[in-house]
PDB file of N, CA and C in Angstrom:
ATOM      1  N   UNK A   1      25.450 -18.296  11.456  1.00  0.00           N
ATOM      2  CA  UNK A   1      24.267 -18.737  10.754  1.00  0.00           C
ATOM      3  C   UNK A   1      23.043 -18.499  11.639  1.00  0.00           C
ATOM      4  N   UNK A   2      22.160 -18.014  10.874  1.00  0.00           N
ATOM      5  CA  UNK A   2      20.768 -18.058  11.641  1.00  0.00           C
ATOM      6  C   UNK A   2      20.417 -19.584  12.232  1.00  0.00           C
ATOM      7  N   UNK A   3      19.361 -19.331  13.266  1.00  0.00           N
ATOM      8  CA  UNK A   3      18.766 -19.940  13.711  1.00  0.00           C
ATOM      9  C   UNK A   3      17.844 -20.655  12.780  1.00  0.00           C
ATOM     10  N   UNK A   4      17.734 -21.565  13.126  1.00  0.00           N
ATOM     11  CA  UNK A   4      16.874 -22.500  12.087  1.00  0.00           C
ATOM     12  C   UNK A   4      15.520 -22.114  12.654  1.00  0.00           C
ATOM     13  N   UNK A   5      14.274 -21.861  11.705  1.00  0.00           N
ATOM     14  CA  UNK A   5      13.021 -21.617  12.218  1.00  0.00           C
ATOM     15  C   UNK A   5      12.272 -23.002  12.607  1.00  0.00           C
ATOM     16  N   UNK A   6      11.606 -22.770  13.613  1.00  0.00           N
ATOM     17  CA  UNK A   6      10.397 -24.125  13.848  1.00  0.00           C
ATOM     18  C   UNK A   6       9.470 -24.005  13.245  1.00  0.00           C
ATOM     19  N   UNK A   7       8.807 -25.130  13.030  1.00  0.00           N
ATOM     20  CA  UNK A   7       7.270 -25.325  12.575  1.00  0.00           C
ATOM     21  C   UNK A   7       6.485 -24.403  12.610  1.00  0.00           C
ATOM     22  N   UNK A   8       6.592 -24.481  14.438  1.00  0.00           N
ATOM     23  CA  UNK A   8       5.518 -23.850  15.499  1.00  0.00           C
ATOM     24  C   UNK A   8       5.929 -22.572  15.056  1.00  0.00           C
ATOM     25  N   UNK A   9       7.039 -21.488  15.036  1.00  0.00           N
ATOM     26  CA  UNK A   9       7.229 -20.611  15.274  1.00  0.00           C
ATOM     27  C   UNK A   9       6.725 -19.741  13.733  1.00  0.00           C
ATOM     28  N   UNK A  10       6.494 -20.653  12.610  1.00  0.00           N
ATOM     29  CA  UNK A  10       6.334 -20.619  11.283  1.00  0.00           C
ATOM     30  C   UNK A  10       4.867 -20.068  10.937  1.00  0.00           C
ATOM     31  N   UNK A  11       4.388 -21.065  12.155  1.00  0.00           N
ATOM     32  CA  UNK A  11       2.937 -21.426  12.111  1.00  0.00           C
ATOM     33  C   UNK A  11       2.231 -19.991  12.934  1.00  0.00           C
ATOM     34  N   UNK A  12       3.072 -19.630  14.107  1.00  0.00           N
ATOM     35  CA  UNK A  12       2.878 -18.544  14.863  1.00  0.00           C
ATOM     36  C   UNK A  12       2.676 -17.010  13.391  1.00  0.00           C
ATOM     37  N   UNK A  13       3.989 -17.149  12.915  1.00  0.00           N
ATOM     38  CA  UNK A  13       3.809 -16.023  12.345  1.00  0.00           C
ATOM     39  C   UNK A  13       2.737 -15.745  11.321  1.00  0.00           C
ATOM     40  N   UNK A  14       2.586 -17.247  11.337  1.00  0.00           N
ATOM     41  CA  UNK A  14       1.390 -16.722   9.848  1.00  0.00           C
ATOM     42  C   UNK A  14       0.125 -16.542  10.603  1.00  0.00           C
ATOM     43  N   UNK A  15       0.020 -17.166  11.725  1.00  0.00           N
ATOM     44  CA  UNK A  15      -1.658 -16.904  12.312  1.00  0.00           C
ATOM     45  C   UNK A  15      -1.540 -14.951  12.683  1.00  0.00           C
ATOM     46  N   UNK A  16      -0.169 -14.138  13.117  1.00  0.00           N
ATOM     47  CA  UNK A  16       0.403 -13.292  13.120  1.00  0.00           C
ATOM     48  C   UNK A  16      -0.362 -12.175  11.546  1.00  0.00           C
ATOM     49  N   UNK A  17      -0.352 -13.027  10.447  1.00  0.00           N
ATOM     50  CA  UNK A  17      -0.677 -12.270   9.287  1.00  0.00           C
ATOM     51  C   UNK A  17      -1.807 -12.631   8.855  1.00  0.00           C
ATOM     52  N   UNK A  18      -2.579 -13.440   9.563  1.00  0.00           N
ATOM     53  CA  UNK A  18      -3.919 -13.871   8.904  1.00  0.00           C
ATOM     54  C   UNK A  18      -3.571 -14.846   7.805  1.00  0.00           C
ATOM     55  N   UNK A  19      -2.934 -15.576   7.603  1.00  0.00           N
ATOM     56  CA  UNK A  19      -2.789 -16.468   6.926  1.00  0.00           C
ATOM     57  C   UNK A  19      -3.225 -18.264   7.039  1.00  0.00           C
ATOM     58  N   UNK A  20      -3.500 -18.731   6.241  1.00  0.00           N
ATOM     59  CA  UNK A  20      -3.500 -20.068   6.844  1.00  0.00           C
ATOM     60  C   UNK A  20      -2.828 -20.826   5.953  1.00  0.00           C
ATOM     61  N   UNK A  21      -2.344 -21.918   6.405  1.00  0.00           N
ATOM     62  CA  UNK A  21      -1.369 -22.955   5.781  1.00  0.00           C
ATOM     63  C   UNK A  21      -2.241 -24.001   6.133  1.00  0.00           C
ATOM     64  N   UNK A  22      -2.178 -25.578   5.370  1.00  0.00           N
ATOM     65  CA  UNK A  22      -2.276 -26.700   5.999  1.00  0.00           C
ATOM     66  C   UNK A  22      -0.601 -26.798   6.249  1.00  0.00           C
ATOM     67  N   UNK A  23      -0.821 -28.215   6.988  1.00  0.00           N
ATOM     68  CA  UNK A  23       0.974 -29.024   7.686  1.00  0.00           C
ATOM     69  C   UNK A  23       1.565 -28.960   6.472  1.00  0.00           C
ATOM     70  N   UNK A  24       1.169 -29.440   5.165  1.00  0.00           N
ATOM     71  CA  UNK A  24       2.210 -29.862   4.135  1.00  0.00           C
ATOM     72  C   UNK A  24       2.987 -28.612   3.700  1.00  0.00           C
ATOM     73  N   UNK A  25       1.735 -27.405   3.296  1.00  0.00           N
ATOM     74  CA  UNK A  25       1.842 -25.976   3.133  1.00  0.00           C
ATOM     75  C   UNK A  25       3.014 -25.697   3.511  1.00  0.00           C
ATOM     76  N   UNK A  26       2.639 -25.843   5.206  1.00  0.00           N
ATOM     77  CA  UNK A  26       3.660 -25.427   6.264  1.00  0.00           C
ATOM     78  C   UNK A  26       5.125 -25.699   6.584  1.00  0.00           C
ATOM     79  N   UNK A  27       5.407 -26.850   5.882  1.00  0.00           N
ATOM     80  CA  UNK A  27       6.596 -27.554   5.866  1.00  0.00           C
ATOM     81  C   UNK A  27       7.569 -26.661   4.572  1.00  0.00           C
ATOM     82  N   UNK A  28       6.677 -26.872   3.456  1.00  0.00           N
ATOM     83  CA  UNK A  28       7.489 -25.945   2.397  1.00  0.00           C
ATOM     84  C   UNK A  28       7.775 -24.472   2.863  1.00  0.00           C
ATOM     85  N   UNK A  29       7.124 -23.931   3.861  1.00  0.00           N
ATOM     86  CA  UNK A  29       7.397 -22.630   4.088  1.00  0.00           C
ATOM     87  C   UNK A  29       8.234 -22.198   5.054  1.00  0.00           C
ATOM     88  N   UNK A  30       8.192 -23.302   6.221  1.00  0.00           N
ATOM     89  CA  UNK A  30       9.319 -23.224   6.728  1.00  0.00           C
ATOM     90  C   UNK A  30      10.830 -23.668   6.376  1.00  0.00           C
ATOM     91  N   UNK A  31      10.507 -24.126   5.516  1.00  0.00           N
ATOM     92  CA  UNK A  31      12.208 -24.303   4.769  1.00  0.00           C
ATOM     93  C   UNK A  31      12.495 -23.433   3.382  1.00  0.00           C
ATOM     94  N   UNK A  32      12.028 -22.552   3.072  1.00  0.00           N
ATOM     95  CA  UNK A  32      11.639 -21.247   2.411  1.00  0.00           C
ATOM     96  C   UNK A  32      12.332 -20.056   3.345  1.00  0.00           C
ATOM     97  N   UNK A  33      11.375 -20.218   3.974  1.00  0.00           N
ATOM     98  CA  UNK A  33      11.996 -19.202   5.447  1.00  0.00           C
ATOM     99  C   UNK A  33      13.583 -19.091   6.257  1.00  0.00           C
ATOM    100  N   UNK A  34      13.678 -20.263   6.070  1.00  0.00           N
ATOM    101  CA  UNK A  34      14.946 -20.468   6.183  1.00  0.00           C
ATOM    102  C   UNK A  34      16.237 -20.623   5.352  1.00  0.00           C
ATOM    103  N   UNK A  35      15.650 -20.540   4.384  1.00  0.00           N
ATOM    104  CA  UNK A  35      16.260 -20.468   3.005  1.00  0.00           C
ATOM    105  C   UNK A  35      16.645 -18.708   3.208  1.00  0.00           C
ATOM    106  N   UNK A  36      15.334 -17.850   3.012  1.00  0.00           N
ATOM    107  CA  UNK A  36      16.004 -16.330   2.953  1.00  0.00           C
ATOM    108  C   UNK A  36      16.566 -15.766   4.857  1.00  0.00           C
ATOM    109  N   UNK A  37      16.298 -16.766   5.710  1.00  0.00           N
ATOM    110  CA  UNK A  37      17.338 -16.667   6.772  1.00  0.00           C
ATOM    111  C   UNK A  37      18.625 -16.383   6.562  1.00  0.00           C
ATOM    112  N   UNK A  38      18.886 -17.559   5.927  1.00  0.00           N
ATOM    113  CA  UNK A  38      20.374 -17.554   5.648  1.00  0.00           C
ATOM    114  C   UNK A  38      20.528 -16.998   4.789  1.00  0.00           C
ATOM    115  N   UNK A  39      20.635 -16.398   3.626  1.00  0.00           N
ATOM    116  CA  UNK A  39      20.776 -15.667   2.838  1.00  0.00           C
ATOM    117  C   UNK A  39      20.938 -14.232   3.574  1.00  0.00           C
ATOM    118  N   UNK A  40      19.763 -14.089   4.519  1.00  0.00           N
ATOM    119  CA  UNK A  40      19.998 -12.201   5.300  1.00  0.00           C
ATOM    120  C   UNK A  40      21.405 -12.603   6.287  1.00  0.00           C
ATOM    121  N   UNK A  41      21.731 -13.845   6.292  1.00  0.00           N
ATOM    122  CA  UNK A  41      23.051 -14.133   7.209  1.00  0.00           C
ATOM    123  C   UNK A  41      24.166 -13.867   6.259  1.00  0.00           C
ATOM    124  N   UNK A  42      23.887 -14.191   5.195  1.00  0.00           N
ATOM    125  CA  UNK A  42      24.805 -13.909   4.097  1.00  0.00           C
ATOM    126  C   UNK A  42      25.286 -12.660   3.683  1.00  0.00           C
ATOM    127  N   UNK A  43      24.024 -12.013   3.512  1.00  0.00           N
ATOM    128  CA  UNK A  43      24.192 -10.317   3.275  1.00  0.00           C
ATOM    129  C   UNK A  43      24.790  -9.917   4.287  1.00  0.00           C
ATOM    130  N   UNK A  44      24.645 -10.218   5.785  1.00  0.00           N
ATOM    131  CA  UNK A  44      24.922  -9.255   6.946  1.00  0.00           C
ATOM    132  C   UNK A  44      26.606  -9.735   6.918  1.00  0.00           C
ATOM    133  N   UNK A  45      27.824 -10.687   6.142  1.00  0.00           N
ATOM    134  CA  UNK A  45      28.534 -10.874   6.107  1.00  0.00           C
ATOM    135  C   UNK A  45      29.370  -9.781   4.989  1.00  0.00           C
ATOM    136  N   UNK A  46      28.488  -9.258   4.568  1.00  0.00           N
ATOM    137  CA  UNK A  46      29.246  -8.141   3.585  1.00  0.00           C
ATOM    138  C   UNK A  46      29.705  -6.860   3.992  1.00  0.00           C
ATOM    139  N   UNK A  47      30.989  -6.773   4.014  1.00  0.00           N
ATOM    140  CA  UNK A  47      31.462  -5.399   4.211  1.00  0.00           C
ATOM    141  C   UNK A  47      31.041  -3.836   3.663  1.00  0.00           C
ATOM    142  N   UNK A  48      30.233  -3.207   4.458  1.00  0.00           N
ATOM    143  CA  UNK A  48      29.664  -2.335   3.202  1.00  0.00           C
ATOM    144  C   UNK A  48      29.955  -0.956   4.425  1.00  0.00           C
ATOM    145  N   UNK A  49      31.100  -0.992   4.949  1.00  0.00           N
ATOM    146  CA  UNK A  49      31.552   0.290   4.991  1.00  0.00           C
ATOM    147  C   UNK A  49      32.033   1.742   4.363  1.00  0.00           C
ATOM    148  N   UNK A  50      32.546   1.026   3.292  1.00  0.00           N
ATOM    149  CA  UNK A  50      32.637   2.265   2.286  1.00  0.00           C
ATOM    150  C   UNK A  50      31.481   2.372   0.953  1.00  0.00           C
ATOM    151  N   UNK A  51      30.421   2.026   1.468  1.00  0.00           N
ATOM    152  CA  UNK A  51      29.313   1.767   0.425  1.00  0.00           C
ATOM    153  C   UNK A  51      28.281   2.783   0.889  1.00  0.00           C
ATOM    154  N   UNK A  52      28.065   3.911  -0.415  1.00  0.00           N
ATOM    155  CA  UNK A  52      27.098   5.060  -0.113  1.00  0.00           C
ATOM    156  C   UNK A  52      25.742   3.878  -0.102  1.00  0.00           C
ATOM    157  N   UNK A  53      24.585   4.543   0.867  1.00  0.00           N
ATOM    158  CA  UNK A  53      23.574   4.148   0.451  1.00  0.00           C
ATOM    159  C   UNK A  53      22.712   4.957  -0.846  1.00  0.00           C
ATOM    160  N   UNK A  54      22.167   3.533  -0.935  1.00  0.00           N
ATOM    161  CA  UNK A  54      21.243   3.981  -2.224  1.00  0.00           C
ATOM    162  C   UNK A  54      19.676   4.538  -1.864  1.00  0.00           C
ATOM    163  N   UNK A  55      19.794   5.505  -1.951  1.00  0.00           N
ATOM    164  CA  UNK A  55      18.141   5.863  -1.263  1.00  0.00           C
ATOM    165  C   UNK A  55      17.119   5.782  -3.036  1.00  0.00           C
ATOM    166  N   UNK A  56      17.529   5.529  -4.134  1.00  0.00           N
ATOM    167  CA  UNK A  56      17.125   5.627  -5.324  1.00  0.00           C
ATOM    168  C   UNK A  56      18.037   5.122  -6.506  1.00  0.00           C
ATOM    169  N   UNK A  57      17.494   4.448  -7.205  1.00  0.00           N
ATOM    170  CA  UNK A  57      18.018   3.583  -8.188  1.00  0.00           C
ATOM    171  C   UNK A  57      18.172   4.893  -9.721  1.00  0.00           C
ATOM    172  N   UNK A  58      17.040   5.768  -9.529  1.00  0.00           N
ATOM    173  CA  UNK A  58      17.711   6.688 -10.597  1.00  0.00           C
ATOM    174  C   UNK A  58      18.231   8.002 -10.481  1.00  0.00           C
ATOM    175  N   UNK A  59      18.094   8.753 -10.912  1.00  0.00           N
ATOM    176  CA  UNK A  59      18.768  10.488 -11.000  1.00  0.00           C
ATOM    177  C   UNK A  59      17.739  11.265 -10.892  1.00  0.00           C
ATOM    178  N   UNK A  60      16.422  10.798 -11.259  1.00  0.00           N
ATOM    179  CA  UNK A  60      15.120  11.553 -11.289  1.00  0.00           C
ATOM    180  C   UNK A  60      14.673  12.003  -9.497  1.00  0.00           C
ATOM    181  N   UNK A  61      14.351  13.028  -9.671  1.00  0.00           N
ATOM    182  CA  UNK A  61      13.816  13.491  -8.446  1.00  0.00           C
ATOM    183  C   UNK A  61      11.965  14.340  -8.417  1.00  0.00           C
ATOM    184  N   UNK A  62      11.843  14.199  -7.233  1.00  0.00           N
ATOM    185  CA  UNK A  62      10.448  14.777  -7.439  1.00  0.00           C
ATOM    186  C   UNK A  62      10.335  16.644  -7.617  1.00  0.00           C
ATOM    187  N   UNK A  63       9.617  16.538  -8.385  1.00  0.00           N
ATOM    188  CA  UNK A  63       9.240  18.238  -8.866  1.00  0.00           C
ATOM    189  C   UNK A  63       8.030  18.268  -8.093  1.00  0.00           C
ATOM    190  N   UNK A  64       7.829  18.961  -7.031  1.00  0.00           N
ATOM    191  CA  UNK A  64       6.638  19.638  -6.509  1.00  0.00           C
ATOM    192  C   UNK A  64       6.465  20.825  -7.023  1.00  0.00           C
ATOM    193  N   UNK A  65       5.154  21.126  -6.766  1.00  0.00           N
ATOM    194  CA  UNK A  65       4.302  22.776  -6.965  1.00  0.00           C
ATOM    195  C   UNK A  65       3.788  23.255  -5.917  1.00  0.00           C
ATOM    196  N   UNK A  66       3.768  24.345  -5.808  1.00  0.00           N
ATOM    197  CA  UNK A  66       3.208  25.059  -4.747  1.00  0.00           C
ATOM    198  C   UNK A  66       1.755  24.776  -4.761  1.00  0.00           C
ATOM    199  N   UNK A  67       1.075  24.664  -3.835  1.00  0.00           N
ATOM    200  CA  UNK A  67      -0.661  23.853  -3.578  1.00  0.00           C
ATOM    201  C   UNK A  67      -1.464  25.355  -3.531  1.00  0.00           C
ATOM    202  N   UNK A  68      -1.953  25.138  -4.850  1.00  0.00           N
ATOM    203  CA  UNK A  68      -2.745  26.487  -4.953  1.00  0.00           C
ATOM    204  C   UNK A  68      -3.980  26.253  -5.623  1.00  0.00           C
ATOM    205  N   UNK A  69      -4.513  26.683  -5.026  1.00  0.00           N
ATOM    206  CA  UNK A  69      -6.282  26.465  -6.139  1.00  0.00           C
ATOM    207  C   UNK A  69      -5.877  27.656  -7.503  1.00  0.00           C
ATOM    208  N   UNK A  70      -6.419  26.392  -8.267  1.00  0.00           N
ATOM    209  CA  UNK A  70      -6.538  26.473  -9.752  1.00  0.00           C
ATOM    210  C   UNK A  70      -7.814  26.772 -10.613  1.00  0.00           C
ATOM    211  N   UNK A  71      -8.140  27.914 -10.920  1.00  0.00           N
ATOM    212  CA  UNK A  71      -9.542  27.576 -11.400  1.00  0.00           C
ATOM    213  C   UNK A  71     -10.727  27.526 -10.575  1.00  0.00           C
ATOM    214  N   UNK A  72     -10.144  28.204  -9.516  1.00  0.00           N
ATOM    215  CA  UNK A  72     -11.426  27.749  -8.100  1.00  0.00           C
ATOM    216  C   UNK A  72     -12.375  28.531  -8.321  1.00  0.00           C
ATOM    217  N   UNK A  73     -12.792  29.380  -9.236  1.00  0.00           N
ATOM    218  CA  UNK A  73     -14.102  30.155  -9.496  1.00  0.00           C
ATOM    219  C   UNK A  73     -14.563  29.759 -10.592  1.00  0.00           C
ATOM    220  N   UNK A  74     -15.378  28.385 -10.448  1.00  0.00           N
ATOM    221  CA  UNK A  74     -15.737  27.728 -11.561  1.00  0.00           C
ATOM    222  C   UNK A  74     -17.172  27.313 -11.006  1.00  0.00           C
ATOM    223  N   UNK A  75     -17.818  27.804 -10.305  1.00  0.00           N
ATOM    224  CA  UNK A  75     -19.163  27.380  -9.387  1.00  0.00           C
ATOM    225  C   UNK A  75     -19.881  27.664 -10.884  1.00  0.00           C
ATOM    226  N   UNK A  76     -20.195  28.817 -10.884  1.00  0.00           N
ATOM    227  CA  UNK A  76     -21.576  29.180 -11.933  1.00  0.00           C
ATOM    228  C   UNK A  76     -21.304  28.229 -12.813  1.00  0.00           C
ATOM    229  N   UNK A  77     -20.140  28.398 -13.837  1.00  0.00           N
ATOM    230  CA  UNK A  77     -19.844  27.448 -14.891  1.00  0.00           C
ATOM    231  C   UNK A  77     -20.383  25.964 -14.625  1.00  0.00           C
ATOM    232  N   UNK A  78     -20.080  25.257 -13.344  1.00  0.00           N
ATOM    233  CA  UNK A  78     -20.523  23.731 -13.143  1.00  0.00           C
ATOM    234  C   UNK A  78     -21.869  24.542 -12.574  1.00  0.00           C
ATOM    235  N   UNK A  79     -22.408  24.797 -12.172  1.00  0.00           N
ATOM    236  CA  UNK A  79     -24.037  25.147 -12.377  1.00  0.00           C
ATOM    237  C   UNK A  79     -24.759  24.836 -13.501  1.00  0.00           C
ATOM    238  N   UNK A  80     -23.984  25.512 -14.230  1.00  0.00           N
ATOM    239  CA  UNK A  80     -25.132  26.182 -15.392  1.00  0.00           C
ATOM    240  C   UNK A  80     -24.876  24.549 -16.370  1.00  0.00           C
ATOM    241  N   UNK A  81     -24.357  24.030 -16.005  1.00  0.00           N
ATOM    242  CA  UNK A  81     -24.137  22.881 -16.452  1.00  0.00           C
ATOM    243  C   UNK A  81     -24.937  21.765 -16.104  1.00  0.00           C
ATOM    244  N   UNK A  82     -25.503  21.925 -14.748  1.00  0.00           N
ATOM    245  CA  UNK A  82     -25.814  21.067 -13.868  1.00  0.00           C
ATOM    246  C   UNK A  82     -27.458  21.082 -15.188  1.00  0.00           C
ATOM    247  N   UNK A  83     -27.892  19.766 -14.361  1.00  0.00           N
ATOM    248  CA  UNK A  83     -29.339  19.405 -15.236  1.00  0.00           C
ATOM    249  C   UNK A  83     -30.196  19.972 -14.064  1.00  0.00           C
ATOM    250  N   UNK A  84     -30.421  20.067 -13.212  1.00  0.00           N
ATOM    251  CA  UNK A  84     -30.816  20.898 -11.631  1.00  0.00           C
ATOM    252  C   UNK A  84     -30.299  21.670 -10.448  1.00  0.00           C
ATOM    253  N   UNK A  85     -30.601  22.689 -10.463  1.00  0.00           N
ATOM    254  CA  UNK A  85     -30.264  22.967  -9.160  1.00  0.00           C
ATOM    255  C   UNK A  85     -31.185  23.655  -8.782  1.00  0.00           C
ATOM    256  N   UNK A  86     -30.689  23.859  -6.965  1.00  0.00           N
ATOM    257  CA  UNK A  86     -31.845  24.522  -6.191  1.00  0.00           C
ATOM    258  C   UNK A  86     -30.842  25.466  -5.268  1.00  0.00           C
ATOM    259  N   UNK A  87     -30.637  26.230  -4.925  1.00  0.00           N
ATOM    260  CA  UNK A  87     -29.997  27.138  -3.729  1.00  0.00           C
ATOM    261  C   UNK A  87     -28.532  27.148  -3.860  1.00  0.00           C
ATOM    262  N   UNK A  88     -27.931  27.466  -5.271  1.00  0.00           N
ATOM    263  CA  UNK A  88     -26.778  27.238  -5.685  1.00  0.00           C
ATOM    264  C   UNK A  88     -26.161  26.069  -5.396  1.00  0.00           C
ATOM    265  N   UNK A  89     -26.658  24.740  -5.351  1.00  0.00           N
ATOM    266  CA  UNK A  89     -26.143  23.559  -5.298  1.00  0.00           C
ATOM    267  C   UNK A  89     -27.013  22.527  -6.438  1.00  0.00           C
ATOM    268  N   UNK A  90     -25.975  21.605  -7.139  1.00  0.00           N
ATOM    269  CA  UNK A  90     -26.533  20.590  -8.198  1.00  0.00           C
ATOM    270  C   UNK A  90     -27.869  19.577  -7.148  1.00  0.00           C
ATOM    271  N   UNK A  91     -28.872  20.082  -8.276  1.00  0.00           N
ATOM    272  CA  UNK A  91     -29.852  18.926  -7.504  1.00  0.00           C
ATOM    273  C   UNK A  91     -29.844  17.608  -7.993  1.00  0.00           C
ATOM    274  N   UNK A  92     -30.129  16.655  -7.200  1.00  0.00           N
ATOM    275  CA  UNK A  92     -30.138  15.240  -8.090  1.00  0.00           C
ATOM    276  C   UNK A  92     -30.634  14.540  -7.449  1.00  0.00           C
ATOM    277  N   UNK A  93     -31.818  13.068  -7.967  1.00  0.00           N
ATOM    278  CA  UNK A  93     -32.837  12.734  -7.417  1.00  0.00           C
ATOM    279  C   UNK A  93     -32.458  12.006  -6.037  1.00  0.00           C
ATOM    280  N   UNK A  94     -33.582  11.847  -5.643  1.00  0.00           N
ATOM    281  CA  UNK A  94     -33.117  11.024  -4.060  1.00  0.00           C
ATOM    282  C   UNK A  94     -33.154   9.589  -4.337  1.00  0.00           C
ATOM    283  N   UNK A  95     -31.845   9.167  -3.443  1.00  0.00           N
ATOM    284  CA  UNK A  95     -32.262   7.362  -3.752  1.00  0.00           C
ATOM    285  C   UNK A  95     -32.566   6.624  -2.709  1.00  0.00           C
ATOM    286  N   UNK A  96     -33.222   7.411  -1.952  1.00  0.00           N
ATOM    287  CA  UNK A  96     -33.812   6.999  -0.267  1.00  0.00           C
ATOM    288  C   UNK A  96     -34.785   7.382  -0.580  1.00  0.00           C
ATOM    289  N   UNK A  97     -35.838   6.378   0.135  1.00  0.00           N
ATOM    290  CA  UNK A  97     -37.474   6.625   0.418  1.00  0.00           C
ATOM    291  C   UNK A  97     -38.126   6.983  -1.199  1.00  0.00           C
ATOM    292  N   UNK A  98     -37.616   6.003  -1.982  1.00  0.00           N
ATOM    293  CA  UNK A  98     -38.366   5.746  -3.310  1.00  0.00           C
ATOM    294  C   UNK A  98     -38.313   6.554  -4.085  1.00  0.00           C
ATOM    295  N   UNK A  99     -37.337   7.371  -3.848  1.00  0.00           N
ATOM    296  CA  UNK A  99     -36.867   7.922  -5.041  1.00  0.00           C
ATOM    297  C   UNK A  99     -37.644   9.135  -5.707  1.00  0.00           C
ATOM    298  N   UNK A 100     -38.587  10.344  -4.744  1.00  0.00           N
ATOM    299  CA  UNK A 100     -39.456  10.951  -5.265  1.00  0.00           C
ATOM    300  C   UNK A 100     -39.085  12.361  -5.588  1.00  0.00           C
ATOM    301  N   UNK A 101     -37.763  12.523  -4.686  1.00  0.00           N
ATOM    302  CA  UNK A 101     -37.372  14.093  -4.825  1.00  0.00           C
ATOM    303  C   UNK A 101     -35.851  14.279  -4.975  1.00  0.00           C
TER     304      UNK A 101
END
């Protein structure tokens, strides 16, 4: 059986995660904690030598594509679209220093 957790050591881990508890908080959580203690004491009692691991619960696998630009000569088109431009780039107003250009 696991070790029974302390207070303190309860209290450690959560200052550990940025967490805060009050004492009462803290009491329910350390006997929580120790609750799935024993339980991982439980699991680690299972024979699972002849047990494939499961790296995936279904049959589906990932389909990748080769990383290729698609459509990458589409400049003029989003230009000519644009409501401004200046030097082959979309112009659009400034939102620094009041907004004049």
């Amino acid at each position: 059986m696991a070790e029974t957790l302390s207070k303190q050591e309860a209290k450690h881990v959560a200052e550990l995660a940025k967490i805060r508890f009050t004492d009462a908080e803290l009491d329910v959580i350390v006997g929580q904690l120790g609750n799935i203690l024993t339980l991982v004491d439980t699991l680690n009692e299972v024979d699972t030598t002849d047990v494939v691991p499961t790296y995936s619960v279904t049959e589906n696998v990932n389909m990748f594509r080769d990383d290729v630009a698609d459509n990458w000569n589409q400049k003029t088109d989003l230009l000519n679209n644009a409501p401004q431009q200046q030097d082959d780039m979309i112009k659009v107003p400034a939102i620094l220093d009041g907004g004049d250009n």
